[in-house]
Protein backbone atom coordinates (compact mmCIF):
# COMPACT_ATOMS: atom_id res chain seq x y z
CA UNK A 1 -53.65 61.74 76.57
CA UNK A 2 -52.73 65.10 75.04
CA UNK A 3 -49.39 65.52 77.10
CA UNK A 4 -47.89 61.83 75.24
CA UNK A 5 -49.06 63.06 71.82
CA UNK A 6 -45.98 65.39 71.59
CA UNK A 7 -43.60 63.81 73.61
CA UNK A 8 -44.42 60.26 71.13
CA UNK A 9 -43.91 62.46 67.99
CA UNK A 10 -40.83 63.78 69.09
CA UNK A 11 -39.34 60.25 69.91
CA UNK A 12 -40.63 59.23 66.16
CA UNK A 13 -38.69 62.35 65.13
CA UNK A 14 -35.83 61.82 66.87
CA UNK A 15 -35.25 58.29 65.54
CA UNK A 16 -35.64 59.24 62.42
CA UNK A 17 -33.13 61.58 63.08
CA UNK A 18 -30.64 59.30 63.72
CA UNK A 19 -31.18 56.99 61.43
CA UNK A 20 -30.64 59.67 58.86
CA UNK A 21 -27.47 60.68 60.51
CA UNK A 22 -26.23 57.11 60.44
CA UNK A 23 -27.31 56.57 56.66
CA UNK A 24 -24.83 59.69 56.33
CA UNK A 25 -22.14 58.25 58.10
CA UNK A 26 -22.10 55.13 56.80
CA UNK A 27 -22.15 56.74 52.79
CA UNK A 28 -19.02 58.93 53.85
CA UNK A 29 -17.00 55.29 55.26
CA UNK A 30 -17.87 53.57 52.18
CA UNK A 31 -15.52 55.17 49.39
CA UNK A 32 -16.43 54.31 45.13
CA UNK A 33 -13.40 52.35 43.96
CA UNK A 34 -11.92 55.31 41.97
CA UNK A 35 -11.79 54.31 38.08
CA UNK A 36 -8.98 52.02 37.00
CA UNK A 37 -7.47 52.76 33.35
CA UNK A 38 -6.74 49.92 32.08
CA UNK A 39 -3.86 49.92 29.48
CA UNK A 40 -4.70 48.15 26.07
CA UNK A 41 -2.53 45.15 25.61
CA UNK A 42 -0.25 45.27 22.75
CA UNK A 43 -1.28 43.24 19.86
CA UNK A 44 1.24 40.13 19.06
CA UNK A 45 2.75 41.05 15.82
CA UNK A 46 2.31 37.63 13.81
CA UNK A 47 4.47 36.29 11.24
CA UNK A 48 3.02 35.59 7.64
CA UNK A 49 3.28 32.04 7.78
CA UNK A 50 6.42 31.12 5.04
CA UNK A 51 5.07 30.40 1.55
CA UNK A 52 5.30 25.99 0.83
CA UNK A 53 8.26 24.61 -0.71
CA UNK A 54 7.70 24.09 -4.13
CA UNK A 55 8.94 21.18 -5.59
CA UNK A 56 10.59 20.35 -9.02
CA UNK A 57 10.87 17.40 -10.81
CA UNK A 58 13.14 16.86 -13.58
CA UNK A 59 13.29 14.07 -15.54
CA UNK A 60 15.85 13.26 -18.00
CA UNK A 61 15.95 11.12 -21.37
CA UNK A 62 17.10 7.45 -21.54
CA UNK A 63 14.90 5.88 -24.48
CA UNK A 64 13.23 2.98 -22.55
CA UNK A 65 14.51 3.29 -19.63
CA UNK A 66 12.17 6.13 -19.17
CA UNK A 67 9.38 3.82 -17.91
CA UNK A 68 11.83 4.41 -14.50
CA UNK A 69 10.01 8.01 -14.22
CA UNK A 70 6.57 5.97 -13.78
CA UNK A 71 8.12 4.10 -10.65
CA UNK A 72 9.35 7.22 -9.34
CA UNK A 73 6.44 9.32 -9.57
CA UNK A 74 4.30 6.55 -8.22
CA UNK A 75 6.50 6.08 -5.06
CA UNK A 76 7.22 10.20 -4.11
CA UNK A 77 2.60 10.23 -4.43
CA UNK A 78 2.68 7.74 -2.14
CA UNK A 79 4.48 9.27 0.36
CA UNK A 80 2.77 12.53 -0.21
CA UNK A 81 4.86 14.55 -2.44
CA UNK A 82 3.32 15.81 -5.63
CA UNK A 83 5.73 18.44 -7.74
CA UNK A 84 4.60 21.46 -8.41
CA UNK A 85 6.13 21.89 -11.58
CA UNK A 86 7.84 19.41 -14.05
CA UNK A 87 10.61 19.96 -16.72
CA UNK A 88 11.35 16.45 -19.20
CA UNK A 89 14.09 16.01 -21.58
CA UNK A 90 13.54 13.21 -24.11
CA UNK A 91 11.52 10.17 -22.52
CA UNK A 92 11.23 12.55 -20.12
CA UNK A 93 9.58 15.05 -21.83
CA UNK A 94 6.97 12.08 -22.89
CA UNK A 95 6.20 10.82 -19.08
CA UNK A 96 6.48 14.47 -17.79
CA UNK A 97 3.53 15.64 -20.38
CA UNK A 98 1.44 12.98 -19.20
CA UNK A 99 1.74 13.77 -15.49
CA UNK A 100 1.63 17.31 -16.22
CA UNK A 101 -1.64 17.07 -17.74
CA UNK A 102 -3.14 15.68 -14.02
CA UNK A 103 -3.13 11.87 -15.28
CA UNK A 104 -1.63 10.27 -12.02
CA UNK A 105 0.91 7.47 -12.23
CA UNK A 106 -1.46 4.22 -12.05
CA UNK A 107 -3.12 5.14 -15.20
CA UNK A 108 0.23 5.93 -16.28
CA UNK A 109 1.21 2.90 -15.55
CA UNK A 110 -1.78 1.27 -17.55
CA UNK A 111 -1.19 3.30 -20.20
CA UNK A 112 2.74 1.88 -20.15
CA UNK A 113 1.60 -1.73 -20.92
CA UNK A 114 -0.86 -1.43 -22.98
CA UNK A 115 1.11 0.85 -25.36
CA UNK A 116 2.49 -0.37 -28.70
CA UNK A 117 5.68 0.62 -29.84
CA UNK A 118 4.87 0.64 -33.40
CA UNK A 119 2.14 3.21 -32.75
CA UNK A 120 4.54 5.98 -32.20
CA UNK A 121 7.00 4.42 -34.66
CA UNK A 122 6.80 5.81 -37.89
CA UNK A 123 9.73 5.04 -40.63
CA UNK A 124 10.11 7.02 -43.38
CA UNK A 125 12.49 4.94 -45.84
CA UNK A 126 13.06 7.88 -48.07
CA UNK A 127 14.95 9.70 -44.87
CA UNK A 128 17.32 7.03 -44.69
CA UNK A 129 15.48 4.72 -42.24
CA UNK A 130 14.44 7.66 -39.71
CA UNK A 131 11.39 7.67 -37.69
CA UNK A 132 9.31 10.73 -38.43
CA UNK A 133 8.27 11.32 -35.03
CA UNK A 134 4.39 12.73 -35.93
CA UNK A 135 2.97 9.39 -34.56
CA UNK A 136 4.68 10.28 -31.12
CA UNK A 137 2.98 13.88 -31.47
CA UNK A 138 -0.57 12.42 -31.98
CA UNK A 139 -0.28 9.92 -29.29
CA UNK A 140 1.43 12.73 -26.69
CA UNK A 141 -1.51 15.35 -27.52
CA UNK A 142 -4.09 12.88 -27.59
CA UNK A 143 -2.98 11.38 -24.37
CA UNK A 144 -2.90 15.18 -22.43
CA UNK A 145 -6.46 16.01 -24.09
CA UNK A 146 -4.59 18.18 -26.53
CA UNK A 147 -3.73 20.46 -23.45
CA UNK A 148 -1.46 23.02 -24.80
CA UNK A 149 1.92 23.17 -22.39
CA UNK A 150 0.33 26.22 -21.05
CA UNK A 151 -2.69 25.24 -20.06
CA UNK A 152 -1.13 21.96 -18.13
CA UNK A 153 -2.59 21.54 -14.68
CA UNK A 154 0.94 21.37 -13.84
CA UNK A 155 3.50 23.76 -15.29
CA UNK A 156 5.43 21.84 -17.60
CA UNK A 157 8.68 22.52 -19.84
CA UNK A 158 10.00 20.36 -22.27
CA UNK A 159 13.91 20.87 -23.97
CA UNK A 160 14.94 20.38 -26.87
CA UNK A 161 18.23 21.78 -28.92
CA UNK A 162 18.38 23.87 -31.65
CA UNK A 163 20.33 22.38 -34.38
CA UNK A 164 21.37 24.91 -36.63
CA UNK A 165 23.25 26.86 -33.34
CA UNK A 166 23.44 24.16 -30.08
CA UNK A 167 21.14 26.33 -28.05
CA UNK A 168 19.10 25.03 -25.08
CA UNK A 169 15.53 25.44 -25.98
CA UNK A 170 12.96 24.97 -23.11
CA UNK A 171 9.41 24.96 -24.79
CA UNK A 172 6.54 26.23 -22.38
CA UNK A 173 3.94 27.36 -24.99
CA UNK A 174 2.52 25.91 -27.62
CA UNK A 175 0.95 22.51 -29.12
CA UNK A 176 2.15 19.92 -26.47
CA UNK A 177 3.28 16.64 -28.89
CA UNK A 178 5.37 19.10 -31.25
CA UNK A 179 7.54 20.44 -28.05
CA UNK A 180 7.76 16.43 -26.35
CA UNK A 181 8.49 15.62 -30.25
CA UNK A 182 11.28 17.83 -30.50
CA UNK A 183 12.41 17.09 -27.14
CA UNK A 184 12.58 13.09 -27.75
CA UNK A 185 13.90 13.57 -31.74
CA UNK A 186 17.61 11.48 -30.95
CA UNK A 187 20.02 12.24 -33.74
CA UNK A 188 20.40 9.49 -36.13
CA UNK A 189 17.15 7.59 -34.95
CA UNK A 190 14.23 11.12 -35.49
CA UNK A 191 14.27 13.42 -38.26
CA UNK A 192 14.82 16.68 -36.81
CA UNK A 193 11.36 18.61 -36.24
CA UNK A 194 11.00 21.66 -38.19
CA UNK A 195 8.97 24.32 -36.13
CA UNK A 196 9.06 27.84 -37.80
CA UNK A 197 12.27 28.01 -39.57
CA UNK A 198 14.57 26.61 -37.40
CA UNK A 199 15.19 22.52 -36.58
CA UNK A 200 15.23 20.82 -33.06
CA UNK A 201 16.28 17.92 -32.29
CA UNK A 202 16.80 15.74 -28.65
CA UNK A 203 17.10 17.61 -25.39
CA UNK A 204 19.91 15.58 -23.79
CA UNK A 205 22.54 16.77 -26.40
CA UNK A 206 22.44 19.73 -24.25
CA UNK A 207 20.44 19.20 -20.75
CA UNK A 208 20.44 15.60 -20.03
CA UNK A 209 18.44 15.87 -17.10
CA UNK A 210 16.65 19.60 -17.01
CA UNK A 211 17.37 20.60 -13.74
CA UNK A 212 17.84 24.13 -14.96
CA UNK A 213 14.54 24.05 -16.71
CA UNK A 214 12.66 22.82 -13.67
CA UNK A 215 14.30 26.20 -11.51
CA UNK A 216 13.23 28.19 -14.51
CA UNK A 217 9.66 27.25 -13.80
CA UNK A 218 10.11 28.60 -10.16
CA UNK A 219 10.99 25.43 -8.24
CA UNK A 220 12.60 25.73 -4.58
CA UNK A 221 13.76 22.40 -4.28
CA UNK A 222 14.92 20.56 -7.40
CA UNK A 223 14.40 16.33 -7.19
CA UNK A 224 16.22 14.73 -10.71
CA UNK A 225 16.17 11.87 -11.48
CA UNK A 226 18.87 10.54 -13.92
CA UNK A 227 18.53 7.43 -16.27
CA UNK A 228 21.24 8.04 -18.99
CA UNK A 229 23.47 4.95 -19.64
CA UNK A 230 26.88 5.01 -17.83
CA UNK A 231 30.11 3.54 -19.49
CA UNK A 232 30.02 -0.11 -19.12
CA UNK A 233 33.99 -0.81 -18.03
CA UNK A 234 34.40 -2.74 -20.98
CA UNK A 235 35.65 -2.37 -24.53
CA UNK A 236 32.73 -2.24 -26.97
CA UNK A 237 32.83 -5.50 -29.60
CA UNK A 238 31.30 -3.24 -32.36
CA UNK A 239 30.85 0.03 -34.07
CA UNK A 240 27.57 0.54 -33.01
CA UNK A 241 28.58 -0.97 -29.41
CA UNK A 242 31.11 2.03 -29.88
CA UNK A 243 29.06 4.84 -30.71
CA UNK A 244 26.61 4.08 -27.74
CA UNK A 245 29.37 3.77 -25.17
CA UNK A 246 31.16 7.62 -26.55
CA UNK A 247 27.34 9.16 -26.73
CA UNK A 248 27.10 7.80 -22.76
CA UNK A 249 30.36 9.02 -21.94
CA UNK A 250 29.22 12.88 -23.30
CA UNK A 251 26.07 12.96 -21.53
CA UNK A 252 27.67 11.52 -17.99
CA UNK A 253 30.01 14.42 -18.33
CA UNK A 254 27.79 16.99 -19.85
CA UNK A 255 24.80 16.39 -17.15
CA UNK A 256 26.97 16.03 -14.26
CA UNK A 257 26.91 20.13 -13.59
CA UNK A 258 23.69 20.74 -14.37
CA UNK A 259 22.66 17.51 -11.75
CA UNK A 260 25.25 19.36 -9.35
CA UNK A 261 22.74 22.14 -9.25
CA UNK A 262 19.53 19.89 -7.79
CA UNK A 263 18.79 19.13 -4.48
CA UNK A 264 18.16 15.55 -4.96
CA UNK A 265 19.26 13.01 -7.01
CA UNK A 266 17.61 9.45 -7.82
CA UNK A 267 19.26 7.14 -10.30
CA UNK A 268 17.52 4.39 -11.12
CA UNK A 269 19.42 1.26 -11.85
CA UNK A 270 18.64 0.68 -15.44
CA UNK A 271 21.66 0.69 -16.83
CA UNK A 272 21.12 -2.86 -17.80
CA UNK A 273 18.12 -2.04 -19.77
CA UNK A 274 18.52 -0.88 -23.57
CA UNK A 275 17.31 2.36 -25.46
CA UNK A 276 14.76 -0.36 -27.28
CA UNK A 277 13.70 -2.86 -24.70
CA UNK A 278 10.56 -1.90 -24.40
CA UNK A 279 9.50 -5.55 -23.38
CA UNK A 280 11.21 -4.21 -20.18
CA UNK A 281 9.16 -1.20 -18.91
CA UNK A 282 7.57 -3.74 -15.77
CA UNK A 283 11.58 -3.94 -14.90
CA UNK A 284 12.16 -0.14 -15.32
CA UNK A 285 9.31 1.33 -13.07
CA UNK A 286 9.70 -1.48 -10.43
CA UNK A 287 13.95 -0.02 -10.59
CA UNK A 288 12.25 3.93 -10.33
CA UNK A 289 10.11 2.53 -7.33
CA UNK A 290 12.92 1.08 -5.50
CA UNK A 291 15.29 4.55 -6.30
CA UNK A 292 12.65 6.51 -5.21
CA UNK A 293 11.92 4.63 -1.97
CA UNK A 294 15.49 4.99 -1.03
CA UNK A 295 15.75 8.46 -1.48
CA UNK A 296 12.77 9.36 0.43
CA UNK A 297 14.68 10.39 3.73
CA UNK A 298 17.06 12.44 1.94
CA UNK A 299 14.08 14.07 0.22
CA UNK A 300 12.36 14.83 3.62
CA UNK A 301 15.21 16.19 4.81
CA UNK A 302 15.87 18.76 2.37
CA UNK A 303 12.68 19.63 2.78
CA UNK A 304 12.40 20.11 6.24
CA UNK A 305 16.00 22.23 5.66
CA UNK A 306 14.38 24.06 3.22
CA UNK A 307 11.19 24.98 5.55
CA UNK A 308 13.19 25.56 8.58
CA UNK A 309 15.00 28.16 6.73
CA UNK A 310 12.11 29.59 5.42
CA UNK A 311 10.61 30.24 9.10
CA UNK A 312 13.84 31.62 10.50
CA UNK A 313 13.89 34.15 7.34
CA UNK A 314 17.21 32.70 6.21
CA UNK A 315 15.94 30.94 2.91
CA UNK A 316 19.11 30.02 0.63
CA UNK A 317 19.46 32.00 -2.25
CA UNK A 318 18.94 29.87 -5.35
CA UNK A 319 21.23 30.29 -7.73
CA UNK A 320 20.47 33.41 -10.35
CA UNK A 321 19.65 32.48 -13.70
CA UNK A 322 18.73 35.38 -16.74
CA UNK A 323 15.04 35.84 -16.94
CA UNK A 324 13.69 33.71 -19.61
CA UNK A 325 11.77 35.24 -22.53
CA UNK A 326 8.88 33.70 -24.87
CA UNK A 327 9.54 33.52 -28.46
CA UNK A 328 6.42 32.67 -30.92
CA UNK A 329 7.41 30.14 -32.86
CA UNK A 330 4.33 29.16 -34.91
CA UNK A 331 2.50 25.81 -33.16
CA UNK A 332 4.41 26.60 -30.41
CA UNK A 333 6.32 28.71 -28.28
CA UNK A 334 10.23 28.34 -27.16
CA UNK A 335 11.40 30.12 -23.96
CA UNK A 336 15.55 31.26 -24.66
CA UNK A 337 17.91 31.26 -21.40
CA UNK A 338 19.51 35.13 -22.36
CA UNK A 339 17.15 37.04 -22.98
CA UNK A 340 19.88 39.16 -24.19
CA UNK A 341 20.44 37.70 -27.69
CA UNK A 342 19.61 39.38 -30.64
CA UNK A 343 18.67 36.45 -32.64
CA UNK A 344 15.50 34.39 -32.57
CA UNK A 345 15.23 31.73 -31.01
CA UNK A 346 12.70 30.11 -34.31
């Protein structure tokens, strides 16, 4: 028994052994994966997304016919475009107010029929037969919540001229109803509106359809829509008959240029329809609906050019116009196109 003691100790001892020496061996054949650096991946530089198009709508003067802006407005929401800011001449000035002040164009359209005309009719006989044009103040400001044009949900400009030199005056400041009042004051049918010292009378005399305006208030695209009378092709059988069909032909040529200079065009047929007829304002937005309808893929077009260009970095230049400067002029204030002339504007 004493001669296995040993000899079974040194067996244990011996195994042991080896198992240590194969423990060893087997750490030196299996290697660590050395470290890997990894190299950071670059981040993707990505583009600012291109700023929307913004949209302009300029709507020009026509008397009654103006009810065509209603139809036109109503049928560009429908189809999901909304302008971002609005410039009106004349009847223009009066429907562009009212959408500039966030009413949308079914209550406009309410609004349309229910209105009187001899509400915003008021005749002074001792100015030769002329309507005053403060009734057509009152009902603009009380219509837009006596917004100020500054404070429009919409940026809004109306034009007007300036009688005493012919100057293109684009109000954007200021009690609302004076500027549309002095936008819409036709020679020979408004007294001229006295603001400050100086006189204004009816946009169109010198921007039919304010397409220049509606860039002035930062627009991308330009959509105008044009409801001034064209010649009719026949000989007028009156004076009056006459004067109408010579005022036409100087608007047709004054506003072609300036229309030259928008994107779009829509021309509602309302040629038909006279400066008076208010008893057809249903027939005038249903003709703006129609206009509007058809120009639609032409709009979408332009501005899917417009955003394509934009993406690509290649956005057309618009064309360069002098930086327009404010001007108080009492109740309101009138925004001059060179900011360069000495003399005030009011």
């Amino acid at each position: 028994m004493r001669l296995r003691t040993p000899f079974r100790h040194a067996r244990t001892a011996l195994l042991v052994a080896g198992l240590l020496v194969l423990a060893a061996c087997g750490r030196d054949d299996v290697r660590p994966t050395p470290p890997v650096a990894v190299q950071p991946t670059p981040a993707t530089p990505v583009a600012p997304r291109p700023q929307p198009v913004r949209i302009g709508l300029a709507l020009g003067g026509g008397a009654a016919k103006g009810f065509a802006h209603i139809g036109v407005i109503k049928m560009l929401e429908a189809n999901g475009i909304k302008a971002d800011v609005v410039a009106g001449t004349s009847a223009g000035s009066v429907v562009g107010a009212l959408y500039a002040s966030g009413m949308d164009p079914f209550r406009m359209q309410e609004r349309a029929v229910a209105l009187d005309e001899s509400s915003i009719r008021d005749v002074r006989l001792f100015s030769g037969g002329l309507v005053q044009g403060v009734a057509l103040q009152n009902y603009v400001n009380q219509e837009v919540g006596n917004r100020t044009l500054d404070r429009m949900p919409i940026p809004f400009a109306a034009v007007a001229t300036r009688l005493e030199t012919g100057d293109r005056i684009v109000f954007v400041r200021g009690n609302t109803g004076q500027a549309v009042r002095a936008s819409s004051s036709v020679p020979g049918v408004f007294e001229p509106v006295k603001i400050g010292d100086r006189h204004y009378v009816d946009g169109g005399v010198v921007s039919p359809v304010p397409v220049d305006a509606a860039r002035q208030l930062g627009a991308d695209l330009v959509i105008a829509v044009d409801i001034s009378s064209r010649a009719s092709g026949t000989m007028p059988g009156s004076m009056l008959g006459i004067v109408n069909q010579s005022i036409a032909i100087m608007g047709q040529n004054l506003g072609r240029q300036e229309l030259a200079r928008a994107e779009v065009v829509i021309r509602p047929q309302v040629n038909d329809i006279g400066p008076a007829s208010f008893e057809q304002r249903n027939a005038a937005i249903l003709q703006g609906e129609r206009a509007a309808l058809a120009a639609m893929p032409q709009i979408r077009a332009k501005i899917a050019e417009l955003e394509r260009a934009r993406a690509t970095a290649r956005t057309p230049a618009r064309p360069v116009e002098p930086e327009p400067v404010d001007i108080d002029c009492g109740d309101s204030w009138v925004r001059r196109l060179n900011p360069f002339a000495k003399e005030r504007a009011c």
